[in-house]
N, C-alpha and C. Protein backbone atom coordinates (compact mmCIF):
# COMPACT_ATOMS: atom_id res chain seq x y z
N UNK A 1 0.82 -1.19 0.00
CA UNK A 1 0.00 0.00 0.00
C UNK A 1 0.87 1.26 0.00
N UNK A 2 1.91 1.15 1.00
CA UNK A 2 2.97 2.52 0.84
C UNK A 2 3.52 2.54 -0.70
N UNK A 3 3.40 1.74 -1.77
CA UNK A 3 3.83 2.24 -2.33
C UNK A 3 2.93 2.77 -3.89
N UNK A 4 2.07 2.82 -3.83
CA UNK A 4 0.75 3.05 -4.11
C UNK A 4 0.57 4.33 -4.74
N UNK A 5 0.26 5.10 -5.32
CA UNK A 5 0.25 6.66 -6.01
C UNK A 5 -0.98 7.19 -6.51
N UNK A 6 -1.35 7.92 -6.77
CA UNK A 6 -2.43 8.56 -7.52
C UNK A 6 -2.30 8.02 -9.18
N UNK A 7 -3.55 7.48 -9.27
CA UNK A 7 -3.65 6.90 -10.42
C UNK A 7 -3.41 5.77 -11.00
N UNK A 8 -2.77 4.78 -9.62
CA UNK A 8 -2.49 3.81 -10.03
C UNK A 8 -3.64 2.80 -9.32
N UNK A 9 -3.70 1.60 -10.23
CA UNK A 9 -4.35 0.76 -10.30
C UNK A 9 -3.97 -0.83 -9.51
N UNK A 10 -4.59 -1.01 -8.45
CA UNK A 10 -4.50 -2.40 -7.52
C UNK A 10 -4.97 -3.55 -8.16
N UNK A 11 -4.30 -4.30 -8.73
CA UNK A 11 -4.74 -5.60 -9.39
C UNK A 11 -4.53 -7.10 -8.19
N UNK A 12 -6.14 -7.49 -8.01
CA UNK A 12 -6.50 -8.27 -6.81
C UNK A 12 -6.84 -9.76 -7.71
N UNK A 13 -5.71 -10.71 -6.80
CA UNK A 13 -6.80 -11.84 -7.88
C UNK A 13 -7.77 -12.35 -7.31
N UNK A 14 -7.94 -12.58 -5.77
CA UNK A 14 -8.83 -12.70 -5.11
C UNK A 14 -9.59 -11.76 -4.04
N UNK A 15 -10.77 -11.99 -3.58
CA UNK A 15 -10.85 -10.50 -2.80
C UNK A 15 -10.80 -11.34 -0.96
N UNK A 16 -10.60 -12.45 -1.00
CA UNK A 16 -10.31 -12.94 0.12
C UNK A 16 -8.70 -12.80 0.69
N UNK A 17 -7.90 -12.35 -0.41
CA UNK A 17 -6.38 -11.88 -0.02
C UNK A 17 -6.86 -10.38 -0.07
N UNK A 18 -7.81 -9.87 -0.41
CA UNK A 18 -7.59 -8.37 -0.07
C UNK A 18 -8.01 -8.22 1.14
N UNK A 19 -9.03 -8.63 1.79
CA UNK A 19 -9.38 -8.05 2.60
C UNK A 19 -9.82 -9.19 3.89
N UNK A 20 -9.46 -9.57 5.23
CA UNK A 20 -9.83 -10.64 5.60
C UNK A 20 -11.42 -10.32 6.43
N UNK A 21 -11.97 -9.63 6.82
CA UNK A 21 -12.61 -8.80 7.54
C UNK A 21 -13.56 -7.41 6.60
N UNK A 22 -14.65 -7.10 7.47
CA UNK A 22 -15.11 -6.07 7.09
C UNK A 22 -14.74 -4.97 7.58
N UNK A 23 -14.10 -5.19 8.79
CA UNK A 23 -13.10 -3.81 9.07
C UNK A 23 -12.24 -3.37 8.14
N UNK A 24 -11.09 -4.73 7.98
CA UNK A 24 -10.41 -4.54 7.30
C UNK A 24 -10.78 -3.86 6.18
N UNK A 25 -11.51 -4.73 5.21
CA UNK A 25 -12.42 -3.76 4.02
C UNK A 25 -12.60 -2.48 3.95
N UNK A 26 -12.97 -1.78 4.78
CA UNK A 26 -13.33 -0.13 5.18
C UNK A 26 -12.13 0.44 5.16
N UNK A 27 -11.19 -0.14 5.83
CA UNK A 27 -10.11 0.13 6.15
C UNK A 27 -8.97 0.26 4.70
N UNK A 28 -9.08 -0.73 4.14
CA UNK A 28 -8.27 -0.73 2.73
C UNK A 28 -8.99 0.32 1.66
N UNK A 29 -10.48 0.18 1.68
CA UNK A 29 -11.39 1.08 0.64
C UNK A 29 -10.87 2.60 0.68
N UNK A 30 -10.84 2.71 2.05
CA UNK A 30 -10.60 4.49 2.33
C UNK A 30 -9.37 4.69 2.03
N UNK A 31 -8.33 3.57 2.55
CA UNK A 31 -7.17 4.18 1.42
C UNK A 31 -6.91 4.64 0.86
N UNK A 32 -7.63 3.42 0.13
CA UNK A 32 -7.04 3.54 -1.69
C UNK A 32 -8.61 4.49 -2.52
N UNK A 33 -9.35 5.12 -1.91
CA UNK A 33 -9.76 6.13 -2.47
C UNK A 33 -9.40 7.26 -2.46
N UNK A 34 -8.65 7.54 -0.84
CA UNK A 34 -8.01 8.71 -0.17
C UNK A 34 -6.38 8.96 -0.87
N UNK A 35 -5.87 7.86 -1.95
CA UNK A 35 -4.99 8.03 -2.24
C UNK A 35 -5.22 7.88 -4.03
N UNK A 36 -6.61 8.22 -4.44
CA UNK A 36 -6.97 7.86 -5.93
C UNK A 36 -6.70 6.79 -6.46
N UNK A 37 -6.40 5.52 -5.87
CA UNK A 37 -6.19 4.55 -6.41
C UNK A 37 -7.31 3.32 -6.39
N UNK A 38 -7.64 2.57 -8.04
CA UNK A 38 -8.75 1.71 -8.38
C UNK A 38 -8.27 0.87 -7.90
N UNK A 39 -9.34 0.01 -7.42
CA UNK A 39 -8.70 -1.69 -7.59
C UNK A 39 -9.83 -2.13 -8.53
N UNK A 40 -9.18 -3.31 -9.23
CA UNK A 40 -9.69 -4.17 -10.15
C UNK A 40 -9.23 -5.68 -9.95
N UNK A 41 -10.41 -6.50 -9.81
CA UNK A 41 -10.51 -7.64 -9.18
C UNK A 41 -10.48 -8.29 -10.43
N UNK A 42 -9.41 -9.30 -10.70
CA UNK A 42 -9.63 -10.18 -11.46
C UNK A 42 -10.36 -11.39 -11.85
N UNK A 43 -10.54 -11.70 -10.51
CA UNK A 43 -12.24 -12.78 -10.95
C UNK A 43 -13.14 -12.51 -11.08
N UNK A 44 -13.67 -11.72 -11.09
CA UNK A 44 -14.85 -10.63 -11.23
C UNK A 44 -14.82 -9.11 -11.15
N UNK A 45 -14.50 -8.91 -12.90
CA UNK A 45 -13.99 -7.71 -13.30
C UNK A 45 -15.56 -6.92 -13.01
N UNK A 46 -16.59 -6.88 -12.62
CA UNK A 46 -17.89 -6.31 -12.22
C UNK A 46 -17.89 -5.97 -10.78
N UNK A 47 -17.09 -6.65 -10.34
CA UNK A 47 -16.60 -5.49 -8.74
C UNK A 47 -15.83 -4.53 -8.93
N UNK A 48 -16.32 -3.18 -8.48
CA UNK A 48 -15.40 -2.52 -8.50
C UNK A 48 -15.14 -1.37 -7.20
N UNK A 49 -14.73 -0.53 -6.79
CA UNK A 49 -14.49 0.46 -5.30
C UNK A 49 -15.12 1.41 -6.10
N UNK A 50 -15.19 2.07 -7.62
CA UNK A 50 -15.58 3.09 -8.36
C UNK A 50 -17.37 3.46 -7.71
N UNK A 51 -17.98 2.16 -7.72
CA UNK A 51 -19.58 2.87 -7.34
C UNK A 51 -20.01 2.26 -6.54
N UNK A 52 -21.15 2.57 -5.87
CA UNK A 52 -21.72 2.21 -4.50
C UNK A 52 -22.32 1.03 -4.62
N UNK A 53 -22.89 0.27 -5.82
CA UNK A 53 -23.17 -1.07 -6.03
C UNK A 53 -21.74 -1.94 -5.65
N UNK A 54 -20.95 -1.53 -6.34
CA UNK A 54 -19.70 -2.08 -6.76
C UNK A 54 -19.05 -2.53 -5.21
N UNK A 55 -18.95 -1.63 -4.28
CA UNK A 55 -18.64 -1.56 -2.82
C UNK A 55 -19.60 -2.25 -1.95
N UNK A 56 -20.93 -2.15 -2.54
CA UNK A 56 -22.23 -2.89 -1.69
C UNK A 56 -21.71 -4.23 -1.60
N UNK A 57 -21.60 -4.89 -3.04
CA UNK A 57 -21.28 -6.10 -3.72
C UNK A 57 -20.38 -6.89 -3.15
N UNK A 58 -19.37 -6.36 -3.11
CA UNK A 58 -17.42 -6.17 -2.16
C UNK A 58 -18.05 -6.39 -0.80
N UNK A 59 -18.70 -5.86 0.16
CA UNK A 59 -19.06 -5.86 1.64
C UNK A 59 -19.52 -6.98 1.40
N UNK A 60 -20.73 -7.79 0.33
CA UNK A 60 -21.37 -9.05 1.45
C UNK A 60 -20.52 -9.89 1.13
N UNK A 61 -19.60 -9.95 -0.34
CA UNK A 61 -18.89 -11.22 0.05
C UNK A 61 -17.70 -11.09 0.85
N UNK A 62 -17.11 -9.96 1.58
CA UNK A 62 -16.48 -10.08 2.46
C UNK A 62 -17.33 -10.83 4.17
N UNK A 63 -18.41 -9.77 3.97
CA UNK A 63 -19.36 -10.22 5.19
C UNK A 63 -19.50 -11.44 5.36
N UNK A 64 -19.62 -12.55 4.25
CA UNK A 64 -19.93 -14.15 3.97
C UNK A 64 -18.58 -14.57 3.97
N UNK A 65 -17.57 -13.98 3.70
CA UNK A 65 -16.01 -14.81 3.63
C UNK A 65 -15.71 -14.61 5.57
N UNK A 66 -16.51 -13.58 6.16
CA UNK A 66 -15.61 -13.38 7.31
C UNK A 66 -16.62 -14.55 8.43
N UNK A 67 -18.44 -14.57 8.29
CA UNK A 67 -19.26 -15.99 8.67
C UNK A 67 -18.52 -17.06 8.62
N UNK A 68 -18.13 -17.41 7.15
CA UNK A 68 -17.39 -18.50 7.02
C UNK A 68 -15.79 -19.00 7.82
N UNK A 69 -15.67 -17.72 8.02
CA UNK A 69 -14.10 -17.85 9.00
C UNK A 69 -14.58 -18.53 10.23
N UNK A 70 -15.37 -17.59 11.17
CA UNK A 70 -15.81 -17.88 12.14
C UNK A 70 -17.00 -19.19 12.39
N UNK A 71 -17.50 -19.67 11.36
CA UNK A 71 -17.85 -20.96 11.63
C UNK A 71 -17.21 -21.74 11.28
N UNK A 72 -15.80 -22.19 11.14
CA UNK A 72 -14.65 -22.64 10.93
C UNK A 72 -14.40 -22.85 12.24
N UNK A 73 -14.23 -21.88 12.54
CA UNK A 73 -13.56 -21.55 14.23
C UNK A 73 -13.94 -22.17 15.20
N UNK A 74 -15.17 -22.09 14.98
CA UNK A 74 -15.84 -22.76 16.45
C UNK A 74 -16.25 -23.93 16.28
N UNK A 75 -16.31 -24.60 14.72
CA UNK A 75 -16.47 -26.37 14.57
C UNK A 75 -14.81 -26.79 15.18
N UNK A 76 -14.00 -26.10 15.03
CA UNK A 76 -12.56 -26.89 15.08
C UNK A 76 -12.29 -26.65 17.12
N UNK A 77 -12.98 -25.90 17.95
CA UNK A 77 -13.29 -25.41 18.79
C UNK A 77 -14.18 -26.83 19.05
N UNK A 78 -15.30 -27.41 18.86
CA UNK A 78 -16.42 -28.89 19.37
C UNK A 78 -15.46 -29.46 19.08
């Protein structure tokens, strides 16, 4: 991320290495808007940080990647 610039473009191949969390998520989004920089997801070039669908879209499958962590957790936990 430090090395990151205005105008440059974040190429993600998955969005489960971008972001592990929905904190996290918020946390990376404001970044890289606060620093003009796109990301573009390569498995699904229809996500994008550019519009509020695009970010809606990005939140639930983070929201469902971070469920899935935590019911992981607590089967290996029984």
């Amino acid at each position: 991320m430090d090395s990151l610039r205005e105008g440059d473009e974040l190429l993600v191949a998955r969005l489960d290495h971008f972001a592990r969390s929905n904190t996290d998520l918020h946390t990376l989004m404001s970044e890289l808007q606060h620093k003009s920089v796109k990301a573009r997801f390569l498995g699904n070039p229809s996500m994008t940080l550019d519009t509020a669908h695009g970010e809606f879209v990005i939140a639930i499958l983070v929201a469902c990647a971070t469920l899935e962590r935590q019911l992981i957790l607590t089967r290996k936990q029984d």
